[in-house]
N, C-alpha and C. Protein backbone atom coordinates (compact mmCIF):
# COMPACT_ATOMS: atom_id res chain seq x y z
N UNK A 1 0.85 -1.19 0.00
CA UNK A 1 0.00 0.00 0.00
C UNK A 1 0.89 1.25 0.00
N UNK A 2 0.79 2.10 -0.67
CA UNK A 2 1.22 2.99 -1.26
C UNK A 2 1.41 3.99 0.19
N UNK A 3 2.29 5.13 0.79
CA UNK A 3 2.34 6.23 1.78
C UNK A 3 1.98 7.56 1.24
N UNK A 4 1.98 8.56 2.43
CA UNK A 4 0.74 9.54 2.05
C UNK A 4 1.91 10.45 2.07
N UNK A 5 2.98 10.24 2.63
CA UNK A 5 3.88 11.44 3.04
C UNK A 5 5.46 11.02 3.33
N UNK A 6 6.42 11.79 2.50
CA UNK A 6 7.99 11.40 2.85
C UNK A 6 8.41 10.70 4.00
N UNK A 7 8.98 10.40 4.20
CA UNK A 7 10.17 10.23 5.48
C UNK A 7 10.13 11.29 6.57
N UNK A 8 9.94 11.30 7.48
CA UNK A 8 10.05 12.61 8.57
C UNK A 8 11.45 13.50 8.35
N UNK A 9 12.32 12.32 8.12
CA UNK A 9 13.75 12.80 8.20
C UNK A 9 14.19 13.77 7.07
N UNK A 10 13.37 13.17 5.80
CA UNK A 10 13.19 14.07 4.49
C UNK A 10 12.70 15.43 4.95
N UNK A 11 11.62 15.17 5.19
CA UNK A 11 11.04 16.60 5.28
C UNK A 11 12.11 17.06 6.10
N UNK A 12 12.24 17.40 6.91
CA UNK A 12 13.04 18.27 8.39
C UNK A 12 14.49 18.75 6.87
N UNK A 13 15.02 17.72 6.78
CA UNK A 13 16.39 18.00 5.87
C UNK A 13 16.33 18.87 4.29
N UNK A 14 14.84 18.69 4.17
CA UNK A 14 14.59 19.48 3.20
C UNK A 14 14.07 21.04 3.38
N UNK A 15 13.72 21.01 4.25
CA UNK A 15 12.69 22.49 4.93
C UNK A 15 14.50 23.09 5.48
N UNK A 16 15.11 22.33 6.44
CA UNK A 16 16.82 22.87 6.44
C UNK A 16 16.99 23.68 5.77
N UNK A 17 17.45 22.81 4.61
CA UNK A 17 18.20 23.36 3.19
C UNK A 17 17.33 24.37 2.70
N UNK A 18 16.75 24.11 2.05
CA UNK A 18 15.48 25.16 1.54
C UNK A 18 15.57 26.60 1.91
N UNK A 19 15.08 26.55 3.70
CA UNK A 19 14.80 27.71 4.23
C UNK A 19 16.51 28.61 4.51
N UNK A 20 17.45 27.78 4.61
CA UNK A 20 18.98 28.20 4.81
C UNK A 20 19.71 28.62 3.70
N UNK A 21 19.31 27.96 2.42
CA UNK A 21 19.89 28.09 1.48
C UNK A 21 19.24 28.28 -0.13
N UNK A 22 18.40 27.55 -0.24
CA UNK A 22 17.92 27.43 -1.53
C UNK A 22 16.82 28.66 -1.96
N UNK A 23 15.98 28.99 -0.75
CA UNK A 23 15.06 29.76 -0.92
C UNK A 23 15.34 31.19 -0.84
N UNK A 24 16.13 31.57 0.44
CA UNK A 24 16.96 32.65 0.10
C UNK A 24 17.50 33.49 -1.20
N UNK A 25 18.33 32.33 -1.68
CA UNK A 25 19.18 32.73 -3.07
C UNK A 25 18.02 32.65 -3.92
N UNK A 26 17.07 31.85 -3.94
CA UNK A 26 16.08 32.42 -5.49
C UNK A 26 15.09 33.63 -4.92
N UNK A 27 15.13 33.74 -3.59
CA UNK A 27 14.26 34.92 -3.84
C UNK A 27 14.82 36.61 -3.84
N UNK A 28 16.15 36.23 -3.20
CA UNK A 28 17.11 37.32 -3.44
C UNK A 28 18.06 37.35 -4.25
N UNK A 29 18.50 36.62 -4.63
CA UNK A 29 19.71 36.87 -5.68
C UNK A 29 18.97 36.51 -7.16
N UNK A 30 18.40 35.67 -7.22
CA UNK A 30 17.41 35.45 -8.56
C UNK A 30 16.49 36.27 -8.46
N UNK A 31 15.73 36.88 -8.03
CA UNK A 31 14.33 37.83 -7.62
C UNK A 31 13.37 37.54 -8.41
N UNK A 32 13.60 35.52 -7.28
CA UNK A 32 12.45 34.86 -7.79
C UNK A 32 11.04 34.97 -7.94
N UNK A 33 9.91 34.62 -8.77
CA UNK A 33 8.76 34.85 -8.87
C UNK A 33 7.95 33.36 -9.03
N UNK A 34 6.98 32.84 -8.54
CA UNK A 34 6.73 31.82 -7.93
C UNK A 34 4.92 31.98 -8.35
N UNK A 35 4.51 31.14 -9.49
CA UNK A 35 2.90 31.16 -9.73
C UNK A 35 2.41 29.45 -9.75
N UNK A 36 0.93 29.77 -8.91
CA UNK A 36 0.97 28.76 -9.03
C UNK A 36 1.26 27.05 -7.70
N UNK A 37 1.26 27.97 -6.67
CA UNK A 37 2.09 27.01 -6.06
C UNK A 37 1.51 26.19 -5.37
N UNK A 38 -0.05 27.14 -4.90
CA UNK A 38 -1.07 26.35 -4.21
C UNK A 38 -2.04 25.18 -5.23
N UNK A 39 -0.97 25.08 -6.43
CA UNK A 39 -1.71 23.59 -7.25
C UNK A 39 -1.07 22.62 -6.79
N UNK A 40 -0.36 22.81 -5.87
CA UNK A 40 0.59 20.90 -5.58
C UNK A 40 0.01 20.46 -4.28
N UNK A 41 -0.42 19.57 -4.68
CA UNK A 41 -0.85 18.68 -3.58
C UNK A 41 0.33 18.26 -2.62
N UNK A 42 0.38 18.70 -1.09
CA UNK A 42 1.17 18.65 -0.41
C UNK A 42 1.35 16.79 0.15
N UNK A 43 0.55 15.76 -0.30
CA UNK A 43 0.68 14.86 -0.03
C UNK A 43 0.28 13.71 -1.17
N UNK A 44 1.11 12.55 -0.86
CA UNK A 44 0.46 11.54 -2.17
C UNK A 44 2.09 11.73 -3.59
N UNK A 45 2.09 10.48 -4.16
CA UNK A 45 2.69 10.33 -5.20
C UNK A 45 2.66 11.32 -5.97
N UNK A 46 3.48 11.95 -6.83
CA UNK A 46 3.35 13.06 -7.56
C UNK A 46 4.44 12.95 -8.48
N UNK A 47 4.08 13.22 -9.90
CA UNK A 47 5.06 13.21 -10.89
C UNK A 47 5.71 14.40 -11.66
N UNK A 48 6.45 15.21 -11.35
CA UNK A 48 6.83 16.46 -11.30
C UNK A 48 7.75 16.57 -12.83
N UNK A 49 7.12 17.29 -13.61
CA UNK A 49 8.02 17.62 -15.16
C UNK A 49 8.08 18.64 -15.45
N UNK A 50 9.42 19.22 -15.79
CA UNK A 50 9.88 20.59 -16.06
C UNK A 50 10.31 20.70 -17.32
N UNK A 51 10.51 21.76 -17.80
CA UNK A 51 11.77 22.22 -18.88
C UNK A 51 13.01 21.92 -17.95
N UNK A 52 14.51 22.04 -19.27
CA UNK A 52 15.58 22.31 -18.41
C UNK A 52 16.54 23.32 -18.93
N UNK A 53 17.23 23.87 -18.18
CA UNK A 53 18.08 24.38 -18.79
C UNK A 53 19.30 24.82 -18.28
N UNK A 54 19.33 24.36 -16.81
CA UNK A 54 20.44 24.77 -15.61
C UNK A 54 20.67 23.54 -14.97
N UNK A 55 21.87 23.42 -14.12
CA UNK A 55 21.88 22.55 -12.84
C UNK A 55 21.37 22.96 -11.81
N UNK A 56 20.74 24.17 -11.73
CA UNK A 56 20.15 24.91 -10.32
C UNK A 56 18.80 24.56 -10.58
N UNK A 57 18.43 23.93 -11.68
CA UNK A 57 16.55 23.65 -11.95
C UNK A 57 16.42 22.71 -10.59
N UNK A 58 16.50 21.54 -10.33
CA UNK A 58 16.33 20.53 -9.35
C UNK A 58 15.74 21.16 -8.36
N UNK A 59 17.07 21.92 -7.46
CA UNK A 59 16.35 22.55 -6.20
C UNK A 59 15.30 23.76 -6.35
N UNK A 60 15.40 24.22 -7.22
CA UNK A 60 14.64 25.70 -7.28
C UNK A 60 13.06 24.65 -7.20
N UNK A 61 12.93 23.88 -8.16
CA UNK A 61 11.68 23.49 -8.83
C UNK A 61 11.11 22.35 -6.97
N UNK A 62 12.06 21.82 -5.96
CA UNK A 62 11.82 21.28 -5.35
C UNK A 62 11.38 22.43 -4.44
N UNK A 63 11.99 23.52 -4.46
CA UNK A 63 11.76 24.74 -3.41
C UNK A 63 10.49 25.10 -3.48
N UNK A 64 9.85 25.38 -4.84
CA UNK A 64 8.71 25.98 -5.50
C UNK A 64 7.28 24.91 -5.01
N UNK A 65 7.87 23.79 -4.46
CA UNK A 65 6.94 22.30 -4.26
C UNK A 65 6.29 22.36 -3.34
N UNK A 66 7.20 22.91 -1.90
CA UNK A 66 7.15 23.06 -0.45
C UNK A 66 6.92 22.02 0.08
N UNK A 67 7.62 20.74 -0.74
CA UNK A 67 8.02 19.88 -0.42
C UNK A 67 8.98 18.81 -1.21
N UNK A 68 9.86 17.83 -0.25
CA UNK A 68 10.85 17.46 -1.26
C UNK A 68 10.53 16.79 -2.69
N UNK A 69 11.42 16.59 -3.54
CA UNK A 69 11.33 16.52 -4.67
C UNK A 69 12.40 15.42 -5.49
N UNK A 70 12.15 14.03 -5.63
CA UNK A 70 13.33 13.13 -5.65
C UNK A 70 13.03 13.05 -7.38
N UNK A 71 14.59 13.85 -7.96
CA UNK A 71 14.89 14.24 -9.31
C UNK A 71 15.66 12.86 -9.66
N UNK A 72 15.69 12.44 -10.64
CA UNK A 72 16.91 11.61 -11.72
C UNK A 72 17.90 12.79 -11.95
N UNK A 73 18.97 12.35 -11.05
CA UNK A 73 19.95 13.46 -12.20
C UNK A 73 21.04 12.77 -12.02
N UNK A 74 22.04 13.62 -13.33
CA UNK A 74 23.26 12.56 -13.58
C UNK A 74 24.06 12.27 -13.27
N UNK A 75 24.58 11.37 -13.28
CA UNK A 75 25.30 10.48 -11.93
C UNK A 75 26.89 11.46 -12.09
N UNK A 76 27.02 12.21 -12.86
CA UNK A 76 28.38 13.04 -12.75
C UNK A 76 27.82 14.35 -11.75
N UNK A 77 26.95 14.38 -11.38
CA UNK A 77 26.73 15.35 -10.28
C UNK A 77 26.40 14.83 -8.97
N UNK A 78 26.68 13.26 -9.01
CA UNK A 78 26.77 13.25 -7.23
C UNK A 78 28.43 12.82 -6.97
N UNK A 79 29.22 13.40 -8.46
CA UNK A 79 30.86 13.63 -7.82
C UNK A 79 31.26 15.00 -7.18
N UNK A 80 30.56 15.48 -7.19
CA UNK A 80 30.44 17.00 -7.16
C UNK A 80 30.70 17.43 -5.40
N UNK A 81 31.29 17.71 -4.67
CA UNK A 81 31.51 17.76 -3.72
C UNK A 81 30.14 18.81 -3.10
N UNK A 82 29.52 18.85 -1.88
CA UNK A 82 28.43 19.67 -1.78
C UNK A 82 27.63 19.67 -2.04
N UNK A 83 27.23 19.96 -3.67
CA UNK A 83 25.98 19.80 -4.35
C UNK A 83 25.66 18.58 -4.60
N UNK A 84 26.55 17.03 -4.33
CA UNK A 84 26.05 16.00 -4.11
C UNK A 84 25.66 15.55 -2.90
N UNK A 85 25.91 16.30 -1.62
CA UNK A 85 24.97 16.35 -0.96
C UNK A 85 23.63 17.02 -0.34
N UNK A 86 23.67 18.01 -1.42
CA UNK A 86 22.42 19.02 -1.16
C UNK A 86 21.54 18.11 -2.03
N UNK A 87 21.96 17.60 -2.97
CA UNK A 87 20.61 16.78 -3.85
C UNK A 87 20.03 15.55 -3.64
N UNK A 88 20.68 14.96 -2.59
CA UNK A 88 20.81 13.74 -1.79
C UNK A 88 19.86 14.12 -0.84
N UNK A 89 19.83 15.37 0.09
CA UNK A 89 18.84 15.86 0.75
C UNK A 89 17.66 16.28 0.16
N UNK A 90 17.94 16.35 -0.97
CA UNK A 90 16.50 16.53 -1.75
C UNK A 90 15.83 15.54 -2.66
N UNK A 91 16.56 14.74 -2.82
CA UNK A 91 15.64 13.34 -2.77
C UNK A 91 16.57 12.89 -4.00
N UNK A 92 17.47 13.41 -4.56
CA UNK A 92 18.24 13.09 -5.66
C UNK A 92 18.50 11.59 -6.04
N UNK A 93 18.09 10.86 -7.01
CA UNK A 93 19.17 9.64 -7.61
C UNK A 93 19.34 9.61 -8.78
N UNK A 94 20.50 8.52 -8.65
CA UNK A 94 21.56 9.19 -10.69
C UNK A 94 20.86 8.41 -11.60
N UNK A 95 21.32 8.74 -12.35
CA UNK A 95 20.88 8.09 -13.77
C UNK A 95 21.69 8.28 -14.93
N UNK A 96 22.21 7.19 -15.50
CA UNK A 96 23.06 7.11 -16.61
C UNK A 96 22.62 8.04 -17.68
N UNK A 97 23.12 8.88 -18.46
CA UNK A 97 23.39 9.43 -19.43
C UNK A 97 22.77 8.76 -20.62
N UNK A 98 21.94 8.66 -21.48
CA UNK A 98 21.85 8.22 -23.14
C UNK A 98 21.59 6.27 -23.18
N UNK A 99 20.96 6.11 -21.80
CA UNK A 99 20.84 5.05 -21.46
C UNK A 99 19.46 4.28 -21.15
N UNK A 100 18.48 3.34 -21.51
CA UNK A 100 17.80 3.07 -20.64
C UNK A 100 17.91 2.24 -19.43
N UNK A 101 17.85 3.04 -18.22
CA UNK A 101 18.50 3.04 -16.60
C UNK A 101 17.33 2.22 -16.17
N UNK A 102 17.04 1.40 -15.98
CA UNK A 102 16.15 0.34 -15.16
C UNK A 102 16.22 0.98 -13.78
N UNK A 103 17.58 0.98 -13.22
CA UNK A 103 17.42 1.38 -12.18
C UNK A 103 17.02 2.39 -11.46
N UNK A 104 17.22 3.64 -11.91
CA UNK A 104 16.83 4.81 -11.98
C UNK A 104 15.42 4.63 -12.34
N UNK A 105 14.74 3.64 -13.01
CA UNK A 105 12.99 3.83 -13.46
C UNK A 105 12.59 3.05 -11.71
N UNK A 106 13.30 1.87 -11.28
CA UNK A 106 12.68 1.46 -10.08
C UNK A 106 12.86 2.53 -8.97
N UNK A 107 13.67 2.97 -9.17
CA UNK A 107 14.19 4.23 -7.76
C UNK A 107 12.91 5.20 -8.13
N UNK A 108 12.32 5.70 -8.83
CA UNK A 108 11.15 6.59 -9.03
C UNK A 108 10.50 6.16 -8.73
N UNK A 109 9.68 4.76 -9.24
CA UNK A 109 8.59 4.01 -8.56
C UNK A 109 8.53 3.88 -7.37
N UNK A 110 9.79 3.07 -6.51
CA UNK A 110 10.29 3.63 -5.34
C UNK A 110 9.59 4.15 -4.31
N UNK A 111 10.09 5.62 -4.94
CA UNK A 111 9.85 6.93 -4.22
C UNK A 111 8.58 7.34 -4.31
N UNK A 112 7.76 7.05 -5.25
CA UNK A 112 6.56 7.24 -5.75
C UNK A 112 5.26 6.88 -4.52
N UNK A 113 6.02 4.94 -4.59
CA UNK A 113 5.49 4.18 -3.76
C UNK A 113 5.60 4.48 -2.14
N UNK A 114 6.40 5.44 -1.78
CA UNK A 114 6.92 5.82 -0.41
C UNK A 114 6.05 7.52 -0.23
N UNK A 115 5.91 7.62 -0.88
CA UNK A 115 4.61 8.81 -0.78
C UNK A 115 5.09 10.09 -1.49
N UNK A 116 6.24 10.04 -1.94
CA UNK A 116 7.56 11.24 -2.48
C UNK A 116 6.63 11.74 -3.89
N UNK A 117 7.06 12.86 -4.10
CA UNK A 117 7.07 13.63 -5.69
C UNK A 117 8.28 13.15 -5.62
N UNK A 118 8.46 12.74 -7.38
CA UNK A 118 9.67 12.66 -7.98
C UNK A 118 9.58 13.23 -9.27
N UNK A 119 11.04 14.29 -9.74
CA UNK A 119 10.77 14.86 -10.79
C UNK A 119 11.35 14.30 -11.67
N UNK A 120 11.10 14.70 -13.08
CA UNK A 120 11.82 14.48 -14.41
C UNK A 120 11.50 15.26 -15.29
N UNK A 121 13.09 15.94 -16.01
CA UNK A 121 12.73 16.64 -16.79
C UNK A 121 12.22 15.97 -18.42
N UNK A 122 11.50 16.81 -19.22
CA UNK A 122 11.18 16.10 -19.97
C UNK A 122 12.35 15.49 -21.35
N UNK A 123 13.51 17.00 -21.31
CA UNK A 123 14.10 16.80 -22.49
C UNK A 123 15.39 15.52 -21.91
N UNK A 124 15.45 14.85 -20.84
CA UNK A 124 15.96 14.37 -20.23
C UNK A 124 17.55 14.91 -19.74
N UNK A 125 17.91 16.25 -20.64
CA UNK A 125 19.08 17.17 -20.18
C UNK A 125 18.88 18.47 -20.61
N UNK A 126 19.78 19.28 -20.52
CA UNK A 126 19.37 21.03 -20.18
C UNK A 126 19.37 21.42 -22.07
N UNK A 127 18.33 21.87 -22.35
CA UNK A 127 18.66 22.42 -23.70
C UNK A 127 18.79 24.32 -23.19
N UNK A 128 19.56 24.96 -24.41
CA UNK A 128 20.14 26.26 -24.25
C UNK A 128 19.20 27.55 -24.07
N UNK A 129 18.19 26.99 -24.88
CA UNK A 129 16.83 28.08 -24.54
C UNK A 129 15.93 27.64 -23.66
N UNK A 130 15.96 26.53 -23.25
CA UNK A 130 15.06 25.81 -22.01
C UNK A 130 13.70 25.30 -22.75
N UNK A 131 13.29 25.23 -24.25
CA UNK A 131 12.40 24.71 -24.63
C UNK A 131 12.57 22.99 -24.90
N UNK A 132 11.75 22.79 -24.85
CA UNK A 132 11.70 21.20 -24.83
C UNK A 132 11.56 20.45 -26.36
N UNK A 133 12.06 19.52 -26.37
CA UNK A 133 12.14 19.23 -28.12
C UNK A 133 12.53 17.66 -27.79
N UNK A 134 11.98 16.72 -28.92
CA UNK A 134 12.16 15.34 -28.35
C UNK A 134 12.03 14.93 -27.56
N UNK A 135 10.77 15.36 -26.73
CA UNK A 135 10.49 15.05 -25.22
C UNK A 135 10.67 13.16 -25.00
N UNK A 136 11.13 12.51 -24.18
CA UNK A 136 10.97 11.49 -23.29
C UNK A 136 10.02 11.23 -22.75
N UNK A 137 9.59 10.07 -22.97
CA UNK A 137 8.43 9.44 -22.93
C UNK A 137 8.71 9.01 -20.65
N UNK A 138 9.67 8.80 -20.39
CA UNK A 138 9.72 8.25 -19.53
C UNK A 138 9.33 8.86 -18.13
N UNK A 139 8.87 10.37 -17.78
CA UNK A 139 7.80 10.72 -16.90
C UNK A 139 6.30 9.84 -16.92
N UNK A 140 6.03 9.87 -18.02
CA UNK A 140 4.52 9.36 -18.52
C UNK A 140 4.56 7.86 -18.30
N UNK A 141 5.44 7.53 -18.49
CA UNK A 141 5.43 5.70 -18.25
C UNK A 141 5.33 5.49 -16.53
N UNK A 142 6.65 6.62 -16.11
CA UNK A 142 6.19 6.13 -14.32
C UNK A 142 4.98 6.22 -14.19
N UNK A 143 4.56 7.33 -14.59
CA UNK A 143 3.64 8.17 -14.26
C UNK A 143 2.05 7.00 -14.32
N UNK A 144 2.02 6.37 -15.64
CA UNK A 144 1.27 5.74 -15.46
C UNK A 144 1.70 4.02 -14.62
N UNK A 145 2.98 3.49 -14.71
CA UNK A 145 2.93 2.59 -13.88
C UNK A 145 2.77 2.50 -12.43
N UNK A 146 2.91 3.63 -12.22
CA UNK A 146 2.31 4.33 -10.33
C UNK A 146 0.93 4.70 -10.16
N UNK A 147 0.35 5.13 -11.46
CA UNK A 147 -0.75 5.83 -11.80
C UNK A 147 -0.87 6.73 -10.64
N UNK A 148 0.31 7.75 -10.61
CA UNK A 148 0.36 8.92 -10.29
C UNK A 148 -0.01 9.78 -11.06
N UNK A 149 -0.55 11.19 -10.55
CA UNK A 149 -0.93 12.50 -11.34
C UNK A 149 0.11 13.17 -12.00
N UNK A 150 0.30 13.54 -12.73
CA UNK A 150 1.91 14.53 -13.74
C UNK A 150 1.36 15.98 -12.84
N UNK A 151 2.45 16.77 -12.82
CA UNK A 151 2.58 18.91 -12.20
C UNK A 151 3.37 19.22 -12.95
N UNK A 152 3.13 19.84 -14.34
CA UNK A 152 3.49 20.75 -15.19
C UNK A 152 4.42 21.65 -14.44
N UNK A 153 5.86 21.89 -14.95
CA UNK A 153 6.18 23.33 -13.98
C UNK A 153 7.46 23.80 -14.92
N UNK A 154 7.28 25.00 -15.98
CA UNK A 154 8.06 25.86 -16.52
C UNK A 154 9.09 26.51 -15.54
N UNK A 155 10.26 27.02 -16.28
CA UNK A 155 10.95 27.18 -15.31
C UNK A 155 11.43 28.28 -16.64
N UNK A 156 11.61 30.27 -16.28
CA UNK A 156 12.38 30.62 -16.87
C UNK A 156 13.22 31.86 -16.56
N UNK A 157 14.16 31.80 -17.32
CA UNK A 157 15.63 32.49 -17.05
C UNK A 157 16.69 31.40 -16.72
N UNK A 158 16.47 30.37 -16.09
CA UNK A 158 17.65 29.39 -15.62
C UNK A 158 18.99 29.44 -16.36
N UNK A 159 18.39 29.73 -18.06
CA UNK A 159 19.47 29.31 -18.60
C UNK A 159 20.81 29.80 -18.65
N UNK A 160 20.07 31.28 -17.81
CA UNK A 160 20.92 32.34 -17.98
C UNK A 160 22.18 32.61 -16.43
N UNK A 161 22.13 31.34 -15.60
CA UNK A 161 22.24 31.71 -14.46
C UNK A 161 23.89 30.85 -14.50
N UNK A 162 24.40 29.98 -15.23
CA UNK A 162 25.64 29.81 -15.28
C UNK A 162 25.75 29.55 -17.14
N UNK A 163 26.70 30.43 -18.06
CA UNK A 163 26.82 29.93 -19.04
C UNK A 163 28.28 29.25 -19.15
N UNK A 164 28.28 28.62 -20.50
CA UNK A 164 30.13 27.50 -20.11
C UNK A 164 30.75 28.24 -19.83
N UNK A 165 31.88 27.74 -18.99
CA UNK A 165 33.28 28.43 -18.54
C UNK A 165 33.35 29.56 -17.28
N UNK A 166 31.71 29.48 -17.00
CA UNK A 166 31.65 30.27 -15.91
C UNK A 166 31.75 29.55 -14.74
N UNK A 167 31.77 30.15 -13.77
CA UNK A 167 32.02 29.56 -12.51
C UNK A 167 30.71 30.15 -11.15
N UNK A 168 30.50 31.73 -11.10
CA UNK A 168 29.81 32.17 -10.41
C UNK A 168 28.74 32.51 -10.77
N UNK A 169 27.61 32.07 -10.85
CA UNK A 169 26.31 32.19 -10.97
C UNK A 169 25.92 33.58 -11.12
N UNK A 170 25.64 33.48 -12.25
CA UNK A 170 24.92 35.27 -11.97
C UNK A 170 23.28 35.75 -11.69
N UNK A 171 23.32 37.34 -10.97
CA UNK A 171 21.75 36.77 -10.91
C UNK A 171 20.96 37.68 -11.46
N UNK A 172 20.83 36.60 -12.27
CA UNK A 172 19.30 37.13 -13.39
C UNK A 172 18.10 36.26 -12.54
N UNK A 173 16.90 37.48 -13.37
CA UNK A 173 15.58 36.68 -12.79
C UNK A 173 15.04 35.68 -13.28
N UNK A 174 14.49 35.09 -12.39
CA UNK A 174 14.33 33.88 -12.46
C UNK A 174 12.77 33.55 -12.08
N UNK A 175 11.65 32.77 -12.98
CA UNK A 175 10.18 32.65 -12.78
C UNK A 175 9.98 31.46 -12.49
N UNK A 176 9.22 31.01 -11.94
CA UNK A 176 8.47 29.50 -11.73
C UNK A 176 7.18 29.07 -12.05
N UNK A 177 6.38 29.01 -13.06
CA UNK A 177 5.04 28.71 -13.24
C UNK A 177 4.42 27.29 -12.99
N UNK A 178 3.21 27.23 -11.82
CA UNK A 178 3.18 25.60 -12.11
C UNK A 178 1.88 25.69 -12.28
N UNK A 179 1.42 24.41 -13.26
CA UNK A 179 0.27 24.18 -13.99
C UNK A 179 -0.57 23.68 -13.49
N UNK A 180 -1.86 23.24 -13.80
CA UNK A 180 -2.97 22.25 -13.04
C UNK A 180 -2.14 20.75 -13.47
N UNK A 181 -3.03 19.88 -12.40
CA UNK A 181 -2.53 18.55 -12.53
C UNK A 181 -2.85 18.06 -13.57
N UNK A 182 -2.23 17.08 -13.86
CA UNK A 182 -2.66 16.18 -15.29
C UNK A 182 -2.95 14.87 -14.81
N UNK A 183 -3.72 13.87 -14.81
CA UNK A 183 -4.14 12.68 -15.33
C UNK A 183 -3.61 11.71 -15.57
N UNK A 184 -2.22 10.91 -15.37
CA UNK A 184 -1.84 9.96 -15.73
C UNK A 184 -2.14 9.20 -16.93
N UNK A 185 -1.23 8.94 -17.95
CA UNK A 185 -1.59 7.57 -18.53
C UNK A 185 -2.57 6.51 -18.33
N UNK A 186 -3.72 5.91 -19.06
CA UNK A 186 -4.45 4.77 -18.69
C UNK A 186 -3.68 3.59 -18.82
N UNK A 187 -2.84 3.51 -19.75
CA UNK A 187 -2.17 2.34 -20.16
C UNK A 187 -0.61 2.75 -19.99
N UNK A 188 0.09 1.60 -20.50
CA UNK A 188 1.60 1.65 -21.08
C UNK A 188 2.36 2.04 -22.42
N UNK A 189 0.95 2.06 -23.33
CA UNK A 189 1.01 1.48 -24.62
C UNK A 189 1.79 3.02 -24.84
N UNK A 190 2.61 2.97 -26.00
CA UNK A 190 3.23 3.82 -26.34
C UNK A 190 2.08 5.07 -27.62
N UNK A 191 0.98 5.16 -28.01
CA UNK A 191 0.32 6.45 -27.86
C UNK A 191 -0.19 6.96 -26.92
N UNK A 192 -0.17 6.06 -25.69
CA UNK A 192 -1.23 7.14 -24.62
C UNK A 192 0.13 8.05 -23.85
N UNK A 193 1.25 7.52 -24.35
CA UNK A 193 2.30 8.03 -23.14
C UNK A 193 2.83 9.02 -23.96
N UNK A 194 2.51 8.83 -25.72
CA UNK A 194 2.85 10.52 -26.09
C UNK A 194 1.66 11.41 -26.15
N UNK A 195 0.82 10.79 -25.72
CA UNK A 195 -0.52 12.05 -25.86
C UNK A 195 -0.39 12.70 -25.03
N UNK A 196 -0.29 12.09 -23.53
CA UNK A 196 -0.18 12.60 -22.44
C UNK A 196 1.68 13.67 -21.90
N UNK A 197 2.50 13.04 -22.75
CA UNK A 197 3.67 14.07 -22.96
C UNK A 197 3.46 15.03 -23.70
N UNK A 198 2.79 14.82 -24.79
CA UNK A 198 3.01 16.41 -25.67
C UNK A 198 1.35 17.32 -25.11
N UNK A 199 0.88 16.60 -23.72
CA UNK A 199 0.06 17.50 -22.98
C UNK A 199 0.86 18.20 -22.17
N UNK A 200 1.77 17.73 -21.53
CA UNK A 200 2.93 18.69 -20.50
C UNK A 200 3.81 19.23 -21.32
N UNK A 201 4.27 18.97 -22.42
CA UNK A 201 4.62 19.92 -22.88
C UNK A 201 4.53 21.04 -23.88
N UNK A 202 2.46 20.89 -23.91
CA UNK A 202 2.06 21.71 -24.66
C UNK A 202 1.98 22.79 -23.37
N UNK A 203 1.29 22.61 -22.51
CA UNK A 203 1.63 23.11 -20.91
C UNK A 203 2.36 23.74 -20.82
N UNK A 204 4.13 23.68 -20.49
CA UNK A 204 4.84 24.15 -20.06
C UNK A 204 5.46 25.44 -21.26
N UNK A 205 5.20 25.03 -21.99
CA UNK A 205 5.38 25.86 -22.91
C UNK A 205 4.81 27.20 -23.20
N UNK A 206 3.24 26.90 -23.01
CA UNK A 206 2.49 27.91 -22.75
C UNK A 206 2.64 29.00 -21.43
N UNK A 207 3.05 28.05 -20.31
CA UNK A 207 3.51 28.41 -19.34
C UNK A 207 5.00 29.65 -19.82
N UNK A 208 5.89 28.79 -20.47
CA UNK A 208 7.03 29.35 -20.70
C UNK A 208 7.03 30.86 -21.31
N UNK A 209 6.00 30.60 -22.35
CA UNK A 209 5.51 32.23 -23.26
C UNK A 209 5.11 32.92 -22.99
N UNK A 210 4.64 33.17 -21.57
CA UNK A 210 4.35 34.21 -20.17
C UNK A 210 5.82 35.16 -19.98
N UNK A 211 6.53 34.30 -20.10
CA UNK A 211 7.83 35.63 -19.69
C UNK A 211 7.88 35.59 -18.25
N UNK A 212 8.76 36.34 -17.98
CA UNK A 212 8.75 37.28 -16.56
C UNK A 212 7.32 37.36 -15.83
């Protein structure tokens, strides 16, 4: 039987971080803007899909949740001294690169099954304008093998917040839009899982063309 709510220990380690660190910097140094927020169901399985276009998407989009948020991200960022353990506190597990990761699909279910939102982005890595293109089917498949609900959530400016060769984050503004829930997949079959993807990312998109 499926849980209604994280780990105690999650929450406490996430509300930490968040309120010490994460939330701070997007609302002051990004001069973050946040719509939308009272659509997330604070309890229950939840399948969380974004645009991408930064390594700072994860936490911002878990911040925006107001609650934790267990992302797939790539396993070269839990070498990362720090930020592999800030994402670890936020519900982080890796996932191979250009691969289909079995393991990484059970670790979502997982988390799913343990009462967690878990996110995924759709383009499965950061594209340069943050629009989504060749979306991944593989939100929509958890999504329906949990028959969890999908939370649309645009994310923009990110892209602009480290470009290559930089090192210090700069701060541009930064928006968060999140959408009404979506519906899960009925099946597995591979049209219901792109109908229901090119619904989030007809979504986020629309979301995205808001601007500032």
């Amino acid at each position: 039987m499926a849980k209604e709510r994280e780990p105690i220990e999650s929450l406490v380690l996430y509300h930490l971080f968040k309120w010490t660190v994460v939330s701070p910097m997007l609302h002051a140094y990004f001069r973050g803007r946040i719509y939308g927020a009272e659509k997330v169901p604070q309890s229950g399985p939840l399948v969380v899909v974004s645009n991408h276009a930064s390594d700072f998407d994860p936490p911002i989009v878990s911040n925006c949740m107001k609650r934790p948020v267990a992302f797939m991200a790539k396993e070269e960022l839990f070498r990362v001294p720090i930020l592999n353990q800030a994402i670890q506190w936020y519900g982080a597990y890796p996932v191979r690169r250009g691969t289909s990761d079995r393991t990484a699909m059970r670790s979502a279910l997982s988390y799913l099954e343990n009462g967690w939102a878990t996110g995924l982005f759709l383009t499965g890595t950061r594209t340069p304008d943050a629009r989504i293109r060749n979306p991944k089917l593989g939100a929509a498949l958890i999504a329906a093998k949990a028959q969890a609900p999908l939370l649309p959530v645009s994310l923009w400016g990110t892209e602009a917040i480290l470009q290559k060769g930089e090192v210090v984050p700069k701060s541009v503004p930064v928006t968060v839009r999140i959408g009404e829930i979506i519906d899960p997949p009925t099946s597995t079959k591979r049209p219901q899982l792109e109908a229901v993807t090119n619904q989030c990312v007809e979504v986020i998109h629309a979301m995205h063309d808001l601007g500032r």
